[in-house]
N, C-alpha and C. Protein backbone atom coordinates (compact mmCIF):
# COMPACT_ATOMS: atom_id res chain seq x y z
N UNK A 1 1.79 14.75 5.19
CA UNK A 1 1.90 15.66 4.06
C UNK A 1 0.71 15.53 3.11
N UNK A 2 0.66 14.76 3.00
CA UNK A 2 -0.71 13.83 1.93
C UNK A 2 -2.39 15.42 2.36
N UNK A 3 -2.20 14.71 4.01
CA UNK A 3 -4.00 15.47 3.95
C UNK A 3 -3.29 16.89 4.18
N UNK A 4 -2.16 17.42 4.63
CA UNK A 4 -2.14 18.85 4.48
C UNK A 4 -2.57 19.23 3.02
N UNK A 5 -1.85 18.47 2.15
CA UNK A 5 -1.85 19.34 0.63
C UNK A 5 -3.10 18.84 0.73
N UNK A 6 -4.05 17.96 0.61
CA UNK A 6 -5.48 17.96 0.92
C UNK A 6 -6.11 19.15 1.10
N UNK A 7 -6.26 19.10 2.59
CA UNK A 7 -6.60 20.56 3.14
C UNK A 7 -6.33 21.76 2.19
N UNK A 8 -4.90 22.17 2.20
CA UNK A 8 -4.59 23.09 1.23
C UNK A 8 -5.73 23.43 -0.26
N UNK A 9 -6.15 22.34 -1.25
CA UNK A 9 -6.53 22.20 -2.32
C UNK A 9 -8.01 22.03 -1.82
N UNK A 10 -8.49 21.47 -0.77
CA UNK A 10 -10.19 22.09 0.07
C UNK A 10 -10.11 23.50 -0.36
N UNK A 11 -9.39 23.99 0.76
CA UNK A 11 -9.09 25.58 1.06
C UNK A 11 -9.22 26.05 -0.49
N UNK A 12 -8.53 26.42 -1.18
CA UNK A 12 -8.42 26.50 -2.36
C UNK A 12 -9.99 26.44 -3.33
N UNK A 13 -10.22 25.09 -3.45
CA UNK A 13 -11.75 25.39 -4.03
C UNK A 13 -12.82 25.88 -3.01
N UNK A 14 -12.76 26.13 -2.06
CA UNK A 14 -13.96 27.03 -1.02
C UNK A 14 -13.53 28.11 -1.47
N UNK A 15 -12.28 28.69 -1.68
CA UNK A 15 -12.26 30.16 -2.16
C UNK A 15 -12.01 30.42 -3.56
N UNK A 16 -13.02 29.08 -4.48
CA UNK A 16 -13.27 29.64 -5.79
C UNK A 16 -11.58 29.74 -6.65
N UNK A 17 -10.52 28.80 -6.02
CA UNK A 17 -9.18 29.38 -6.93
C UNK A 17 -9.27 28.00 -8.30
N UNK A 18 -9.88 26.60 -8.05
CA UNK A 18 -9.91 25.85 -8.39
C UNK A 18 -11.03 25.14 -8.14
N UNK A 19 -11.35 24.78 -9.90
CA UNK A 19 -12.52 23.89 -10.69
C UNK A 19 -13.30 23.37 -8.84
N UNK A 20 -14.69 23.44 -8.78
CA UNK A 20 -15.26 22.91 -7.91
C UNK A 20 -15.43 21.68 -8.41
N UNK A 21 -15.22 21.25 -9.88
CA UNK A 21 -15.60 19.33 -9.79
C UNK A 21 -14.05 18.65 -9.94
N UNK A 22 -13.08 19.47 -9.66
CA UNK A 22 -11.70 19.05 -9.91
C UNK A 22 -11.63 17.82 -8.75
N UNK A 23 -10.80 17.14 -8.62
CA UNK A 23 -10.67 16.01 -7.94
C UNK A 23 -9.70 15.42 -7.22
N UNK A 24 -10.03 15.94 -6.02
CA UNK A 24 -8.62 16.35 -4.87
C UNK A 24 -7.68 15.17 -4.86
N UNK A 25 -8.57 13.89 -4.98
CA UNK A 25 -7.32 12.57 -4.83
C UNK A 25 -6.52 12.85 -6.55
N UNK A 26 -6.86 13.23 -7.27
CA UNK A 26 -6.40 13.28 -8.76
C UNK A 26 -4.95 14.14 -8.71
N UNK A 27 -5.56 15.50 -7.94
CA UNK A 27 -5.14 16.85 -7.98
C UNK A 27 -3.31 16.07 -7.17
N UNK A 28 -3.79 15.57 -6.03
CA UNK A 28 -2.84 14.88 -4.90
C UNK A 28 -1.76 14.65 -5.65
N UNK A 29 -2.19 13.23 -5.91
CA UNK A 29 -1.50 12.27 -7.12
C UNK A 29 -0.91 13.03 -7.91
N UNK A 30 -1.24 13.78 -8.92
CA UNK A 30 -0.58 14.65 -10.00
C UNK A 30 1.04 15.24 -9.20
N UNK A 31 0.52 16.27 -7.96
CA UNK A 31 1.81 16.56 -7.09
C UNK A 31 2.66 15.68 -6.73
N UNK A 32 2.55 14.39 -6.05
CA UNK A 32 3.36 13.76 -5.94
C UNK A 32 4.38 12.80 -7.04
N UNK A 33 3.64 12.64 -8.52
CA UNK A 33 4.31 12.30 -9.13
C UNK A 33 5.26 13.24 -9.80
N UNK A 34 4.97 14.26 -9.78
CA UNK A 34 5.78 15.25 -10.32
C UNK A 34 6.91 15.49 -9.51
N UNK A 35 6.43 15.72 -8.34
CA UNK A 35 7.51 15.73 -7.08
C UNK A 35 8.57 14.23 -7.44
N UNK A 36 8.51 13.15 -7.38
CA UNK A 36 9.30 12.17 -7.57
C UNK A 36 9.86 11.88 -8.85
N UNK A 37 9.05 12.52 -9.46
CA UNK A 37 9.64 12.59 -11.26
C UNK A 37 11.25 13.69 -11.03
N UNK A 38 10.89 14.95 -10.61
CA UNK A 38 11.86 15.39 -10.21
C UNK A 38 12.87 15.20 -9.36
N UNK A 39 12.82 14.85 -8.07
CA UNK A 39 13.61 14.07 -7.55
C UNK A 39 14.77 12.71 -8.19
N UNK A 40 14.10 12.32 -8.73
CA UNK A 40 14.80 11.58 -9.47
C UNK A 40 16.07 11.77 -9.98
N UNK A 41 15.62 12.95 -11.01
CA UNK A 41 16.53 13.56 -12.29
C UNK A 41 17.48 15.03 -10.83
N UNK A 42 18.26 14.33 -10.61
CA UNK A 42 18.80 15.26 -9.75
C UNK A 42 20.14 15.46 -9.99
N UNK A 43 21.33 16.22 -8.95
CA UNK A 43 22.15 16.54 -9.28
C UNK A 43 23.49 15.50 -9.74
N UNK A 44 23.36 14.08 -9.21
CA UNK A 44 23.90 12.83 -9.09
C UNK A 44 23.43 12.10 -10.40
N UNK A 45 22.63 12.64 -11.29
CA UNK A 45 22.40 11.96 -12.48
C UNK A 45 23.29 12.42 -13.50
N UNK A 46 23.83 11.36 -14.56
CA UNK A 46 24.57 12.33 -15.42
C UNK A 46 24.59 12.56 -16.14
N UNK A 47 23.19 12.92 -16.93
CA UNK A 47 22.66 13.38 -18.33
C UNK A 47 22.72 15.00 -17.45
N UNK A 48 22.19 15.28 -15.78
CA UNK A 48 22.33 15.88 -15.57
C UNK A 48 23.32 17.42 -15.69
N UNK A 49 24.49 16.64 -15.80
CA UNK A 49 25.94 17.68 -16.14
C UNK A 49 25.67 18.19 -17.84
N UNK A 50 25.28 17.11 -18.25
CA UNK A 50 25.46 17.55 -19.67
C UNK A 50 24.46 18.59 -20.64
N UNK A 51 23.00 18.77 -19.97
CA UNK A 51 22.14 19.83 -20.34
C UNK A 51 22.75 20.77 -19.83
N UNK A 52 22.37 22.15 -20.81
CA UNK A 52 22.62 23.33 -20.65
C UNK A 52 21.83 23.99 -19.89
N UNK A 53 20.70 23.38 -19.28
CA UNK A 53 19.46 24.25 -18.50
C UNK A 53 19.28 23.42 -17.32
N UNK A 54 18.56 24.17 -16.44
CA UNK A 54 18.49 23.02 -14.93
C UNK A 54 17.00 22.42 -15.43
N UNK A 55 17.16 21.41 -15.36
CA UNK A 55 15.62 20.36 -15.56
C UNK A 55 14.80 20.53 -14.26
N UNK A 56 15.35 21.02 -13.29
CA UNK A 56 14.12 21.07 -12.24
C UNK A 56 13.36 22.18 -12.68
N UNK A 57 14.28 23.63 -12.93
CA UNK A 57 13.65 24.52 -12.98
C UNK A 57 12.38 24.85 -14.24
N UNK A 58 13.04 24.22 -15.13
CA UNK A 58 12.13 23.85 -16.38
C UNK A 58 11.11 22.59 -15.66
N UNK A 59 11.53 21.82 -15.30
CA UNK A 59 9.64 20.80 -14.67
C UNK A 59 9.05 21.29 -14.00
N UNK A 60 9.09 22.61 -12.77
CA UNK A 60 8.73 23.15 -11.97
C UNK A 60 7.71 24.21 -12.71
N UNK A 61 8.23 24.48 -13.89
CA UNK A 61 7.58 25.98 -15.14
C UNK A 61 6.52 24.42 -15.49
N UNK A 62 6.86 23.96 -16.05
CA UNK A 62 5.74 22.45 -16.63
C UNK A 62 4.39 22.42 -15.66
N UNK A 63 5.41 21.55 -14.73
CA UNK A 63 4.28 21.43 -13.34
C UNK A 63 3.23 22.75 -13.08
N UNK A 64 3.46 23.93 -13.07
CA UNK A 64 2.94 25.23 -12.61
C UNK A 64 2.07 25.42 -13.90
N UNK A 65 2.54 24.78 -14.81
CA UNK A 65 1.52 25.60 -16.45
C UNK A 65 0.13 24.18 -16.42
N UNK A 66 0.73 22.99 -16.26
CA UNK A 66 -0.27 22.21 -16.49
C UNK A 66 -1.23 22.13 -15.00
N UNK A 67 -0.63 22.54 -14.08
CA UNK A 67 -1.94 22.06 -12.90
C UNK A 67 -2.53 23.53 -13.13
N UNK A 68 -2.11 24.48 -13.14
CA UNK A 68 -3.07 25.45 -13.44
C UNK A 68 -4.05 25.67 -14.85
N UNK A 69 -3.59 25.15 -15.68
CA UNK A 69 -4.72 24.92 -16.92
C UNK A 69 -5.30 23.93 -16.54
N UNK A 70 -5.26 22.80 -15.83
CA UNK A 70 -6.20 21.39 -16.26
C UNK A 70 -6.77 22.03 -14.74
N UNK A 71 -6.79 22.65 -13.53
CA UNK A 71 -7.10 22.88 -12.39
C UNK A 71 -7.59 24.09 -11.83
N UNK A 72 -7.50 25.57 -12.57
CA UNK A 72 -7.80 26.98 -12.20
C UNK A 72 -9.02 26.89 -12.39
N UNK A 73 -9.66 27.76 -11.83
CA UNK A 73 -11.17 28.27 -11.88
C UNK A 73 -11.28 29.27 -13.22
N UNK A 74 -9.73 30.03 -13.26
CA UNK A 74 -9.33 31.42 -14.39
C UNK A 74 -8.51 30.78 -14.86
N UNK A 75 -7.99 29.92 -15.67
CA UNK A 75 -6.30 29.90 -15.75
C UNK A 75 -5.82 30.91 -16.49
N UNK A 76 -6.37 31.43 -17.01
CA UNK A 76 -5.72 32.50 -17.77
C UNK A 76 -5.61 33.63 -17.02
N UNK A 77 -5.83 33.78 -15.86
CA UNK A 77 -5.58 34.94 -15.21
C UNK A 77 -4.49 34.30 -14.28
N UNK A 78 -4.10 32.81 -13.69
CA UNK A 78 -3.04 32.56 -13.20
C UNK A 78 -2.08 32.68 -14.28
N UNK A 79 -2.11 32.17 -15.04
CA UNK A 79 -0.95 31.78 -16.26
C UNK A 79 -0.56 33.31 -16.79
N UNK A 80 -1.23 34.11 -16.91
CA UNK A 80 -1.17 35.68 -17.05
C UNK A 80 0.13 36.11 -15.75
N UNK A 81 -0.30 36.00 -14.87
CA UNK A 81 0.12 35.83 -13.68
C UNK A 81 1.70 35.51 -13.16
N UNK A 82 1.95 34.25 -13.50
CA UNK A 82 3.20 33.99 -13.78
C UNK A 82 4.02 34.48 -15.17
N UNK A 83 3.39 34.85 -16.11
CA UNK A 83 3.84 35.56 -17.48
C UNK A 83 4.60 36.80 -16.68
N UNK A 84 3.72 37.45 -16.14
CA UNK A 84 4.19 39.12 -15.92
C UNK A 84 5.11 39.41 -14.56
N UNK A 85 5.29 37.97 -14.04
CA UNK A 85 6.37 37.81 -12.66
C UNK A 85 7.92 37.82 -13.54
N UNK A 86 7.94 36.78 -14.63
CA UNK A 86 9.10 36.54 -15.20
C UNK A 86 9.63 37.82 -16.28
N UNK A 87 9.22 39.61 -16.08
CA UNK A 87 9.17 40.07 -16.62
C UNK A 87 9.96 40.74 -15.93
């Protein structure tokens, strides 16, 4: 999984979607902690029952706003992007 999302985030800056000095082991890392951050806080937790909102779906909006600002080539044309999906 590791060098796919690798590959993937190559792919990605060859076609100009993300920073050419961004930093693929950084970029990696960032996904996977987020991924296990979430995992975590799952349905078996039980602060879980007691929020009114699903916490994945809100870390998933997090995750998507910060790797695309600290990581887009545009972010404002991704972040635009997801604005006008949730419309």
């Amino acid at each position: 999984m590791f060098s796919l999302r690798k590959t993937a985030l190559t792919t990605a800056q060859a076609q100009n979607i993300i920073r050419p000095d961004a930093k693929l082991n950084e970029m990696t890392s960032f996904i996977y902690l987020y991924y296990y951050g979430i995992q975590g806080f799952n349905h078996e937790n039980e602060l879980y029952h007691m929020l009114d909102f699903n916490p994945n779906e809100q870390a998933m909006e997090i995750f998507r706003e910060t790797f695309i600002a600290k990581y887009a080539v545009n972010p404002e044309k991704w972040l635009k992007k997801e604005t006008d999906r949730s419309k």
